[in-house]
N, C-alpha and C. Protein backbone atom coordinates (compact mmCIF):
# COMPACT_ATOMS: atom_id res chain seq x y z
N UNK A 1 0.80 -1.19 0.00
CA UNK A 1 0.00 0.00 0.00
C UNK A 1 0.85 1.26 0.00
N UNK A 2 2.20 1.21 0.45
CA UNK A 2 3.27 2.26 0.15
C UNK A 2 2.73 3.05 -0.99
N UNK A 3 3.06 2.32 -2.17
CA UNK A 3 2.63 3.09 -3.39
C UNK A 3 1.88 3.36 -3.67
N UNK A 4 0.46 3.21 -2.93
CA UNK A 4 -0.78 3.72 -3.62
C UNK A 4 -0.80 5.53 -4.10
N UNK A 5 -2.08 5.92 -4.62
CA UNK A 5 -1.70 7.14 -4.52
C UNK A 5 -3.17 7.48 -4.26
N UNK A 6 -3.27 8.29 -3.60
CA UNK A 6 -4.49 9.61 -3.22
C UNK A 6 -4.43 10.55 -4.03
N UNK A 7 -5.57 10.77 -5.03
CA UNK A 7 -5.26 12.18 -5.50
C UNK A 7 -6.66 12.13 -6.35
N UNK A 8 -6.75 13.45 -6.26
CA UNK A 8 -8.14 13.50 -7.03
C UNK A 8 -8.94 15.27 -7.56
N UNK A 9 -8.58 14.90 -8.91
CA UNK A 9 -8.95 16.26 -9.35
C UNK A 9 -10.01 16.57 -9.88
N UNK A 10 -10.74 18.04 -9.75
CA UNK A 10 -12.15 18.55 -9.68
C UNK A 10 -12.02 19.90 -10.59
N UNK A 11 -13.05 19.89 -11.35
CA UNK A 11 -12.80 20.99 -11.88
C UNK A 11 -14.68 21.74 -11.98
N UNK A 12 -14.71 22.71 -11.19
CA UNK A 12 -16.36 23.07 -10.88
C UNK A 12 -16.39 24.22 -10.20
N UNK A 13 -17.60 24.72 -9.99
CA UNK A 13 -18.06 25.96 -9.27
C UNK A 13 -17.97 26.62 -8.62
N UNK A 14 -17.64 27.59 -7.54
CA UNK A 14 -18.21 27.54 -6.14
C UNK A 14 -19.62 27.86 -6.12
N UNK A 15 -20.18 27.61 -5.18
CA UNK A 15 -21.50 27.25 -4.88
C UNK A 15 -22.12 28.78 -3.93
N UNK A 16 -20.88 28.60 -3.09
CA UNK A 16 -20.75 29.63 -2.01
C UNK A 16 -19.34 30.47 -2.08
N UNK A 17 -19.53 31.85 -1.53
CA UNK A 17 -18.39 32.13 -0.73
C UNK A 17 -17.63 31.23 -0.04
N UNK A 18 -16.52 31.39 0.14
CA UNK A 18 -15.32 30.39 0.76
C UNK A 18 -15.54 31.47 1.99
N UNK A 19 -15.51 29.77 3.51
CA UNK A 19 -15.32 30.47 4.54
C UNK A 19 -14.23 30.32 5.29
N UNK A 20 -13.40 31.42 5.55
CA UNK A 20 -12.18 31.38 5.87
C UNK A 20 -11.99 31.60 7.45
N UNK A 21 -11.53 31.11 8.01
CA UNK A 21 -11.06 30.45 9.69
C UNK A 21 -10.02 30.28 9.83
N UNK A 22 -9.13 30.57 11.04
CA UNK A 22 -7.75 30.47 11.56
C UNK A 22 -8.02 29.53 12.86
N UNK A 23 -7.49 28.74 13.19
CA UNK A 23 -7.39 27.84 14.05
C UNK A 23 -6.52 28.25 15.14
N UNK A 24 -6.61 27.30 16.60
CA UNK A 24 -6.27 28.39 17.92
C UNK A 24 -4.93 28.40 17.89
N UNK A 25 -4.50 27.79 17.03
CA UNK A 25 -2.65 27.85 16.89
C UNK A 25 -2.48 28.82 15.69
N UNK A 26 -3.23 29.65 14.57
CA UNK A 26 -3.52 30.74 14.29
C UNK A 26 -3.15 30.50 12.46
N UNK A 27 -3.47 29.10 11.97
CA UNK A 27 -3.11 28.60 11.33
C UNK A 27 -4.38 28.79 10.14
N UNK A 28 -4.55 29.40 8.88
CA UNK A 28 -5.36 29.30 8.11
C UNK A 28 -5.81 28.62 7.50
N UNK A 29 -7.37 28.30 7.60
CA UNK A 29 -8.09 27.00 7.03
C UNK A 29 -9.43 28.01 6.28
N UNK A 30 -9.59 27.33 4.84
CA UNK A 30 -10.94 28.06 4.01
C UNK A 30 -11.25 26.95 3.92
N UNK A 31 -12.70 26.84 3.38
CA UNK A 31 -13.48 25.72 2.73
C UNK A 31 -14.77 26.11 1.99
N UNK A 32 -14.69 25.66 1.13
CA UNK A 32 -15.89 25.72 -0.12
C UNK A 32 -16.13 24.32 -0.52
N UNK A 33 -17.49 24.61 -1.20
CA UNK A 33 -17.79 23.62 -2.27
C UNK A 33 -17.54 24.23 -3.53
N UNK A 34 -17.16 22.87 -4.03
CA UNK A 34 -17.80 23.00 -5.47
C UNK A 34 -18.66 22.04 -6.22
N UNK A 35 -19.31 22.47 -7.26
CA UNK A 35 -20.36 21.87 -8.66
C UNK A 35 -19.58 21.46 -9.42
N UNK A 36 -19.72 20.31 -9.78
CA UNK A 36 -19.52 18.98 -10.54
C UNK A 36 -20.51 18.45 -11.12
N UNK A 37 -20.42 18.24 -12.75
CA UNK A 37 -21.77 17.65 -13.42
C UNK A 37 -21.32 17.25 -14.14
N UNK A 38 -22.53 16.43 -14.70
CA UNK A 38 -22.00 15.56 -15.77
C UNK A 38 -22.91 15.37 -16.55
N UNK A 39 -23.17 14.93 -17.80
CA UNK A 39 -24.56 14.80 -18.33
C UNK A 39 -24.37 13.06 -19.29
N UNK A 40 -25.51 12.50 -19.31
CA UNK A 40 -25.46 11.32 -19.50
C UNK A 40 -26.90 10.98 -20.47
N UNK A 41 -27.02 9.62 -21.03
CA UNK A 41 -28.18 9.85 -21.67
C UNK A 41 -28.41 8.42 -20.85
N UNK A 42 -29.95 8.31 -20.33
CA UNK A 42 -30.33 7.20 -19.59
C UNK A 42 -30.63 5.98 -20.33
N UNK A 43 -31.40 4.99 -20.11
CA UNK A 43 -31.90 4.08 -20.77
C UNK A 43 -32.86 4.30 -21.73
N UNK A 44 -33.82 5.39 -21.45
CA UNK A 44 -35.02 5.46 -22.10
C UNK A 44 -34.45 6.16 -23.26
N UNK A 45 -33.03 6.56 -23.45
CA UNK A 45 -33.05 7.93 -24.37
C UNK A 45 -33.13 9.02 -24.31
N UNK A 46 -32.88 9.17 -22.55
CA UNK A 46 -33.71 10.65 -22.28
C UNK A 46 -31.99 11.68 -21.72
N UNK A 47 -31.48 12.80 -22.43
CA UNK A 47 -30.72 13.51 -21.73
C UNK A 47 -30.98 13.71 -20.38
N UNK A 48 -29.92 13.24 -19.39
CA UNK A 48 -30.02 13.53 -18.00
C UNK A 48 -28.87 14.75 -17.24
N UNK A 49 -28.84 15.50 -16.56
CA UNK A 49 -27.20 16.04 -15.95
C UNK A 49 -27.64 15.80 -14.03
N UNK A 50 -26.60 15.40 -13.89
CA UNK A 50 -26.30 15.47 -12.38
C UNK A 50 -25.15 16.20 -11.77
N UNK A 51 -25.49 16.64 -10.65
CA UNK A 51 -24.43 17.39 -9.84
C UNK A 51 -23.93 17.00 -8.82
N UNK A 52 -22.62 16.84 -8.76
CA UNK A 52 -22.27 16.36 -7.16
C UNK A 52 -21.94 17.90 -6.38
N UNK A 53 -21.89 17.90 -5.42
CA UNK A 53 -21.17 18.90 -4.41
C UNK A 53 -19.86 18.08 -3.76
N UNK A 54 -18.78 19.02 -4.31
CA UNK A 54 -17.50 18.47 -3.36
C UNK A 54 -17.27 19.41 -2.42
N UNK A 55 -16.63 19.22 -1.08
CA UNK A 55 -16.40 19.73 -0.25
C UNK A 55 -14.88 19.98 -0.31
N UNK A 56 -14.46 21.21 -0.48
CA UNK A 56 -12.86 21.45 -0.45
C UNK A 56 -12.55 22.04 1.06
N UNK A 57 -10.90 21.96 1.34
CA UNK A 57 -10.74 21.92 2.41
C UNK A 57 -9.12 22.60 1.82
N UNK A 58 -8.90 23.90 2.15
CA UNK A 58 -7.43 24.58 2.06
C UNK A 58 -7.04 24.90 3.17
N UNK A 59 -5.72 24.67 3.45
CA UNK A 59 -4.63 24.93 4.51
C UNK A 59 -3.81 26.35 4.61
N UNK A 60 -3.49 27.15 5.25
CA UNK A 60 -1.84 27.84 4.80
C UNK A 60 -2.29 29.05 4.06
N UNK A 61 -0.99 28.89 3.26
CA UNK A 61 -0.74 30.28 2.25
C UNK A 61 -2.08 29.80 1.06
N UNK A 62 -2.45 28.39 0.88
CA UNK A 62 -3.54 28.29 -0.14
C UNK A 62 -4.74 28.43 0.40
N UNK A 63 -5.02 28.52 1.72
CA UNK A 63 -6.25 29.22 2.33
C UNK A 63 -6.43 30.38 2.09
N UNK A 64 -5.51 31.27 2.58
CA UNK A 64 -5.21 32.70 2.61
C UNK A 64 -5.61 33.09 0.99
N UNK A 65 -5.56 32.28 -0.25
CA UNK A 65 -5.50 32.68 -1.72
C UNK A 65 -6.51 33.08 -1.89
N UNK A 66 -7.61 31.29 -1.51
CA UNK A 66 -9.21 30.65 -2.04
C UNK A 66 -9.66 32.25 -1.07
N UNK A 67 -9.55 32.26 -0.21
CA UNK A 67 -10.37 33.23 0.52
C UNK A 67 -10.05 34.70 -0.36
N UNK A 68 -8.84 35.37 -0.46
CA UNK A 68 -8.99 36.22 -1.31
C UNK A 68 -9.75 36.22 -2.76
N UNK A 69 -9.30 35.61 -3.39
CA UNK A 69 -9.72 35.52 -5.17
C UNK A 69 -10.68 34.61 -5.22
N UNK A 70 -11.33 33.42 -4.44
CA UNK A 70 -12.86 32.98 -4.84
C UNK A 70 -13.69 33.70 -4.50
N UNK A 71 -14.50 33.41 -5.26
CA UNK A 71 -16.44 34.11 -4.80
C UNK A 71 -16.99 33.21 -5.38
N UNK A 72 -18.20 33.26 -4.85
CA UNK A 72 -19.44 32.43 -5.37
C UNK A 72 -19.36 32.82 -6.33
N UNK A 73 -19.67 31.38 -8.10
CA UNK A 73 -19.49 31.53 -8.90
C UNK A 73 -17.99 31.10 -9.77
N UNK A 74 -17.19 31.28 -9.01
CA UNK A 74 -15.51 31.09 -9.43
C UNK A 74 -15.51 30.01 -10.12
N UNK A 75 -14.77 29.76 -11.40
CA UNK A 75 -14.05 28.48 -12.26
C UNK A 75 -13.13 27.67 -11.26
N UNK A 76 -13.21 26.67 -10.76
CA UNK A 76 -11.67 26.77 -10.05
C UNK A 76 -11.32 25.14 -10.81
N UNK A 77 -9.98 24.68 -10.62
CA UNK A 77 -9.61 23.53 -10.45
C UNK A 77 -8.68 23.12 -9.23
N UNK A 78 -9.21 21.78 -8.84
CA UNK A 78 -8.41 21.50 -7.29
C UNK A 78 -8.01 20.15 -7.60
N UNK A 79 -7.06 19.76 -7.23
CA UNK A 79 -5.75 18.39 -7.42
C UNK A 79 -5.58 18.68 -5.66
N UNK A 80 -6.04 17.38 -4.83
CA UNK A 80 -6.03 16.98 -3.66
C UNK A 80 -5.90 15.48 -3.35
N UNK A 81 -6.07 15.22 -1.72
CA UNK A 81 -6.56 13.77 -1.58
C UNK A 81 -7.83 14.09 -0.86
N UNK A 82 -8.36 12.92 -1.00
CA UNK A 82 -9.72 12.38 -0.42
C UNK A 82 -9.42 12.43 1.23
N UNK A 83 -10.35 12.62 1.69
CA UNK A 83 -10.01 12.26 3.42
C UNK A 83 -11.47 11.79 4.07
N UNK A 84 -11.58 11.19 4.97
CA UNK A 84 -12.73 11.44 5.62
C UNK A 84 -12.32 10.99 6.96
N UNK A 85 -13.14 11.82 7.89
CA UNK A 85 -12.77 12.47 9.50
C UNK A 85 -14.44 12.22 10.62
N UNK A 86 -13.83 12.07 11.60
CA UNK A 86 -14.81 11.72 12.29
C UNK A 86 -14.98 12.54 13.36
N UNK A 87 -16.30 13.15 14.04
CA UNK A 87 -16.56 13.90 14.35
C UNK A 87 -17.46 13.44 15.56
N UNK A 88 -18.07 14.27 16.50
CA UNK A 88 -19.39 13.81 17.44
C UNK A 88 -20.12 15.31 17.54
N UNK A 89 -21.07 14.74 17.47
CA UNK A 89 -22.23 16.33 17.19
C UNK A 89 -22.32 16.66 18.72
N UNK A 90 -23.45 17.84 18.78
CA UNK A 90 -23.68 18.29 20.01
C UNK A 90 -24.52 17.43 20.91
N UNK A 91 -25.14 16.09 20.16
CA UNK A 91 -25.83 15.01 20.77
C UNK A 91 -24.89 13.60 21.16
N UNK A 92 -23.53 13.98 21.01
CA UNK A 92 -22.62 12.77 21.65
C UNK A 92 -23.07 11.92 20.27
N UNK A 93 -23.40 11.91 19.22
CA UNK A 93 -23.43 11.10 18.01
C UNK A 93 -22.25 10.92 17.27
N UNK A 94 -21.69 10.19 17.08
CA UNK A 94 -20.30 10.11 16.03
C UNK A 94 -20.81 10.27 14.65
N UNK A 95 -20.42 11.18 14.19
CA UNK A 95 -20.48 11.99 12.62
C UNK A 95 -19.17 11.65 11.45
N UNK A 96 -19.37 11.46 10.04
CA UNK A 96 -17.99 11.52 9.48
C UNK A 96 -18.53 12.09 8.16
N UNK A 97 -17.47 13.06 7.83
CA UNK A 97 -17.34 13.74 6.88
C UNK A 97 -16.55 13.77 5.74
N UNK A 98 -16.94 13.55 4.77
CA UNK A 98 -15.97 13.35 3.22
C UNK A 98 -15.55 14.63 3.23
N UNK A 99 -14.19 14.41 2.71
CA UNK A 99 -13.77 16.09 1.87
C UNK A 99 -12.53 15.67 1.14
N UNK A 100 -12.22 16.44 0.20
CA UNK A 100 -10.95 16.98 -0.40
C UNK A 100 -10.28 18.08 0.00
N UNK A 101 -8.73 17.37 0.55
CA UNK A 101 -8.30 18.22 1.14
C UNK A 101 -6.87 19.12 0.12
N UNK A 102 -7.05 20.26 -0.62
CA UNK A 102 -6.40 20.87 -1.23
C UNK A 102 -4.93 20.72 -1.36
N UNK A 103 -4.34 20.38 -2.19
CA UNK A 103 -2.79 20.31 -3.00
C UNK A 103 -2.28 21.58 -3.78
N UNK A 104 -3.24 21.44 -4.67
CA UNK A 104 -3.31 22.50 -5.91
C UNK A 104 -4.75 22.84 -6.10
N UNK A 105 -4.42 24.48 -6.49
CA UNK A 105 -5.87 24.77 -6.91
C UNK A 105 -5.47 26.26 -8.15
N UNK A 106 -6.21 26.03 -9.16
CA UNK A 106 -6.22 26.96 -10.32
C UNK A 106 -7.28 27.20 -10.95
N UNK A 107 -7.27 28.52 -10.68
CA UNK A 107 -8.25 29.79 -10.65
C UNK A 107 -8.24 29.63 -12.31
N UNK A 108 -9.33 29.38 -12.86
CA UNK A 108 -9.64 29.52 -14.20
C UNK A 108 -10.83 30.51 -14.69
N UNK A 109 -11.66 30.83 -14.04
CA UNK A 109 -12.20 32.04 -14.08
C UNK A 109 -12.72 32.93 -12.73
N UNK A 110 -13.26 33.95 -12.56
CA UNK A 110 -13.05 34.99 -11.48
C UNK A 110 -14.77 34.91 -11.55
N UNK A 111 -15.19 35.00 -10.51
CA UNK A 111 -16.83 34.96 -10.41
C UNK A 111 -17.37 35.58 -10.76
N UNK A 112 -17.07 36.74 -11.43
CA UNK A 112 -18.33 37.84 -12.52
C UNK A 112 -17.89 37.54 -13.82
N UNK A 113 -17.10 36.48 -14.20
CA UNK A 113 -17.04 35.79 -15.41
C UNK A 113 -17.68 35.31 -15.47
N UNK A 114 -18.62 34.78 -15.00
CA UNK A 114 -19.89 34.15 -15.73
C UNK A 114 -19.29 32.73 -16.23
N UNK A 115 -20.24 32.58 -17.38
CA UNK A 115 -19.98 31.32 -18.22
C UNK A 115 -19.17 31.47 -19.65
N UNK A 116 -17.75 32.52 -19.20
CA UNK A 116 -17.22 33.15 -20.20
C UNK A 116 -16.39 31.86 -20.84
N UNK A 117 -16.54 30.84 -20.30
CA UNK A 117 -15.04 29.74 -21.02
C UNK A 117 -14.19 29.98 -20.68
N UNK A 118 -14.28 29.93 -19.11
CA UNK A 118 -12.46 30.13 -18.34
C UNK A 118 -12.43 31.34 -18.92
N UNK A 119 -12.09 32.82 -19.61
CA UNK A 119 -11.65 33.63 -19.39
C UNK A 119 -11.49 34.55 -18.34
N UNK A 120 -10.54 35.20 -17.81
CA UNK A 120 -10.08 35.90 -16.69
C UNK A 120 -10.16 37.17 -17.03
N UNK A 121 -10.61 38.23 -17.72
CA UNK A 121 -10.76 39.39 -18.00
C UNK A 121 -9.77 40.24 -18.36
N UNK A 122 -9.00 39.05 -19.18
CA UNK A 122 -7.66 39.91 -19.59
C UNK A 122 -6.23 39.33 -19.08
N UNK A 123 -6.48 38.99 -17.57
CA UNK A 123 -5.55 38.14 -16.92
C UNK A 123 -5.21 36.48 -17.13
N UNK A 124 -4.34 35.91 -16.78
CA UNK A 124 -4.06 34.58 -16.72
C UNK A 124 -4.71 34.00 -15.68
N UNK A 125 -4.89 32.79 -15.54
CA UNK A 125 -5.13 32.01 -14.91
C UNK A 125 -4.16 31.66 -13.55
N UNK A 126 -4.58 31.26 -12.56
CA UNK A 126 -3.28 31.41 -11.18
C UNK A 126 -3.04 29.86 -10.62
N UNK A 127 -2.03 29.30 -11.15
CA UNK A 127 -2.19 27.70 -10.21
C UNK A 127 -1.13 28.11 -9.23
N UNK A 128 -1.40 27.55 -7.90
CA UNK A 128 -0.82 27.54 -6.28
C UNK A 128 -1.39 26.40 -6.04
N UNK A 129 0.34 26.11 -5.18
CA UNK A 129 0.49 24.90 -4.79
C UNK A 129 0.71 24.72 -3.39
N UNK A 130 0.54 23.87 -2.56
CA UNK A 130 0.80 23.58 -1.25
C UNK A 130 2.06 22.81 -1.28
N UNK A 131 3.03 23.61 -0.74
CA UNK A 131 3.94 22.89 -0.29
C UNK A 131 4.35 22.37 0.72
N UNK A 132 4.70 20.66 1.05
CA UNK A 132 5.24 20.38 1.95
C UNK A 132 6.32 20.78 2.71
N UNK A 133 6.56 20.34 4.09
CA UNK A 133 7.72 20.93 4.85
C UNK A 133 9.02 20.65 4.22
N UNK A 134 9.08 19.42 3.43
CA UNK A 134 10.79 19.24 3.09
C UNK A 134 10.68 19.90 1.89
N UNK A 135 9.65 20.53 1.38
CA UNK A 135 9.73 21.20 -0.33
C UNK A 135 10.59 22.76 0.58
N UNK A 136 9.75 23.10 1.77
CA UNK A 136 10.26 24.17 2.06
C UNK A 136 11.40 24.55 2.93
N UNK A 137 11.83 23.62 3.22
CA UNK A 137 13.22 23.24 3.84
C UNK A 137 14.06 23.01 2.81
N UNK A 138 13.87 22.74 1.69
CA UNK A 138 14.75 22.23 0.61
C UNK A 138 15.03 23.78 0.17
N UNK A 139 13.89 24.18 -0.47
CA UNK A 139 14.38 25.90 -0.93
C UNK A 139 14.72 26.54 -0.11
N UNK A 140 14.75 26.39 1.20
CA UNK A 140 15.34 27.51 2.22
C UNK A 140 17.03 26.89 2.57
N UNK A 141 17.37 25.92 1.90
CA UNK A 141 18.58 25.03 1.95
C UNK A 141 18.94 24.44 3.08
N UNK A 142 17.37 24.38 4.27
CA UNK A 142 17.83 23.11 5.17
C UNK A 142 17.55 21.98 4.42
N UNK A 143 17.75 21.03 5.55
CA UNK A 143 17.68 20.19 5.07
C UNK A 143 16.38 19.17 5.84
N UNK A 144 15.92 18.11 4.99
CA UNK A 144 14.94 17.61 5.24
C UNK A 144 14.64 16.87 6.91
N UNK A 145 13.38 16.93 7.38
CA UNK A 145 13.74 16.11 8.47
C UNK A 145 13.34 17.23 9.58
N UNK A 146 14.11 18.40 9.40
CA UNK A 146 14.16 19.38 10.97
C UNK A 146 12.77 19.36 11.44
N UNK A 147 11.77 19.63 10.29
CA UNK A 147 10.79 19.91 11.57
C UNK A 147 9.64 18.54 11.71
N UNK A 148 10.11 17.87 10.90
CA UNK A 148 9.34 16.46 10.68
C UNK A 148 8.84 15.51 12.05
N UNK A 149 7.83 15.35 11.85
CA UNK A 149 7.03 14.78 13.00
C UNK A 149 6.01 15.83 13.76
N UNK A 150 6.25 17.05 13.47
CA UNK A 150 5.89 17.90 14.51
C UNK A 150 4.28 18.02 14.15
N UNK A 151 3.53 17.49 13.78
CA UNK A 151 2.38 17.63 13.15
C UNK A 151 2.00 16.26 12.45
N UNK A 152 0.98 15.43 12.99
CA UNK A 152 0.55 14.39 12.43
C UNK A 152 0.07 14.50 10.87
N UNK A 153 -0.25 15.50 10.75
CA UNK A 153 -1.53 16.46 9.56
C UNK A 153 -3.15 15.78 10.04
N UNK A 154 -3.90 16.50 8.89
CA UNK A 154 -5.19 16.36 8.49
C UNK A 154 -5.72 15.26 8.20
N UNK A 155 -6.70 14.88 9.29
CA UNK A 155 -7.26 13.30 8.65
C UNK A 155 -6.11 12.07 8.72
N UNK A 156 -4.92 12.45 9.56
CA UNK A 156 -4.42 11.38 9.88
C UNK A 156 -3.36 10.84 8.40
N UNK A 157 -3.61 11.69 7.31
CA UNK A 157 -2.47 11.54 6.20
C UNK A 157 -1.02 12.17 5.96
N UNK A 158 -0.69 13.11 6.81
CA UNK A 158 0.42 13.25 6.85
C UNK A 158 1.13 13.92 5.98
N UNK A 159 1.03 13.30 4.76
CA UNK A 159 1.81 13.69 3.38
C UNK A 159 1.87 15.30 2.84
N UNK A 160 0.51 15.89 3.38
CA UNK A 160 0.46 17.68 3.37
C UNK A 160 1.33 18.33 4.23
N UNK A 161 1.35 17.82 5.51
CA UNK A 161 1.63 18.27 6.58
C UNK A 161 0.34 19.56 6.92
N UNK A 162 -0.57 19.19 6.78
CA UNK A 162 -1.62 19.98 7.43
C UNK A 162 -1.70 19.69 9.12
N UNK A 163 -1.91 21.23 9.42
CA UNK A 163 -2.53 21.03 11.10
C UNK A 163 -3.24 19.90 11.48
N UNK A 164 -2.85 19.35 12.38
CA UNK A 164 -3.81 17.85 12.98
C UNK A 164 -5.46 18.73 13.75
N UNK A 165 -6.03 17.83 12.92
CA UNK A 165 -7.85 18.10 13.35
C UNK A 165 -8.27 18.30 15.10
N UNK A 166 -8.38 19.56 15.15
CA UNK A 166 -9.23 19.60 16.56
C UNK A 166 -10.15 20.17 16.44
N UNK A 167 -11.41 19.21 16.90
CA UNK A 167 -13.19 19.42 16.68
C UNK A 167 -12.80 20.38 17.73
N UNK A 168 -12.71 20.81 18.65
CA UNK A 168 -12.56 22.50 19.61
C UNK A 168 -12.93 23.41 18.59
N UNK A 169 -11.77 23.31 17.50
CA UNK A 169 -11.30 24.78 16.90
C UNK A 169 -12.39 25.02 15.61
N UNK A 170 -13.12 23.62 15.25
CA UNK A 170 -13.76 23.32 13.72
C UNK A 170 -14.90 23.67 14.21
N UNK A 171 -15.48 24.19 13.03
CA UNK A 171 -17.57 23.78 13.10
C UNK A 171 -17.75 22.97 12.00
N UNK A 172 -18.04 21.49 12.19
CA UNK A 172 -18.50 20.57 10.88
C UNK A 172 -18.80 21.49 9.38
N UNK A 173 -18.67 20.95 8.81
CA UNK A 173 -18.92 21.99 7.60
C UNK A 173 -20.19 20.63 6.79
C-alpha cells in the first residue's frame, strides 16, 4: 500500500463564498464547495445532468489565496486527496465527513465571469500549490527532516503536513 496514490482532481463551481477560519494555533483554514456535473443519456433515451457537491478543504498560504480571489461563482480547479474524518455532534453522536483536502488549486475564471469559457478578463489564470515541509526546507537550503514529526496532519495523512484536526477549533462543515 506504500505506493498507492491519493489524489483526485475537480474541476467546478463555487457554490458559495469560501469560509475562511484560523485555528487556535492561528493557522489558516478556508473551505468551499464546489459543482460537478455531468450529463449522461439514460436508458429510455432521455438527456439527463447530475451534480455532485465536493467539499474542499485549504490549509496555509492556499487558504489565505481561495479566501482572497474565490467568490461564489468562481471556475476553479483542485488536485487533492480524499479524506474522511470523524466527528461527534452536540448530541454525543459520532459523525464523518468526506472532503478533499487541497494540494493545488487553479483559478480559471473569477466569479463575474460568468460562463465566459475560463476567461479571466484579460488576466491569466493562477495555479498555487501547497507545499510540503521538506519542499520548504529544501528551498530555504535546510535540510529535510528538521521539523518532521511535529504535526501528524489532516485526517491522519500526513503527506500535506496539514494542522492535525481539533473538533474545539472546527464547526462541521
Amino acid at each position: 500500500m506504500a505506493n498507492d496514490l491519493n489524489q483526485c482532481n475537480f474541476t467546478g463551481r463555487l457554490g458559495a463564498n469560501p469560509d475562511a477560519r484560523f485555528t487556535a494555533q492561528g493557522t489558516a483554514v478556508t473551505t468551499f464547495r464546489i459543482a460537478c456535473g455531468e450529463s449522461f443519456t439514460d436508458a429510455q433515451g432521455q438527456k439527463q445532468e447530475r451534480t455532485e457537491w465536493i467539499t474542499i478543504v485549504t490549509w496555509k498560504k492556499l487558504a489565505e489565496l481561495a479566501s482572497q480571489y474565490l467568490a461564489k461563482g468562481s471556475f476553479v480547479r483542485i488536485t487533492g486527496k480524499f479524506t474522511t474524518r470523524k466527528w461527534t455532534d452536540r448530541d454525543g453522536n459520532d459523525r464523518y465527513s468526506s472532503e478533499i483536502v487541497a494540494r493545488e488549486m487553479q483559478f480559471l475564471s473569477s466569479a463575474n465571469s460568468g460562463q465566459q469559457g475560463g476567461q479571466n478578463n484579460g488576466q491569466s489564470s493562477g495555479q498555487y500549490q501547497q507545499q510540503t515541509q521538506s519542499q520548504q526546507g529544501a528551498q530555504a537550503g535546510q535540510g529535510y527532516g528538521q521539523n518532521q514529526g511535529q504535526q501528524q496532519g489532516y485526517g491522519g495523512g500526513g503527506s500535506f503536513d496539514e494542522p492535525t484536526f481539533n473538533p474545539d477549533d472546527e464547526i462541521p462543515f
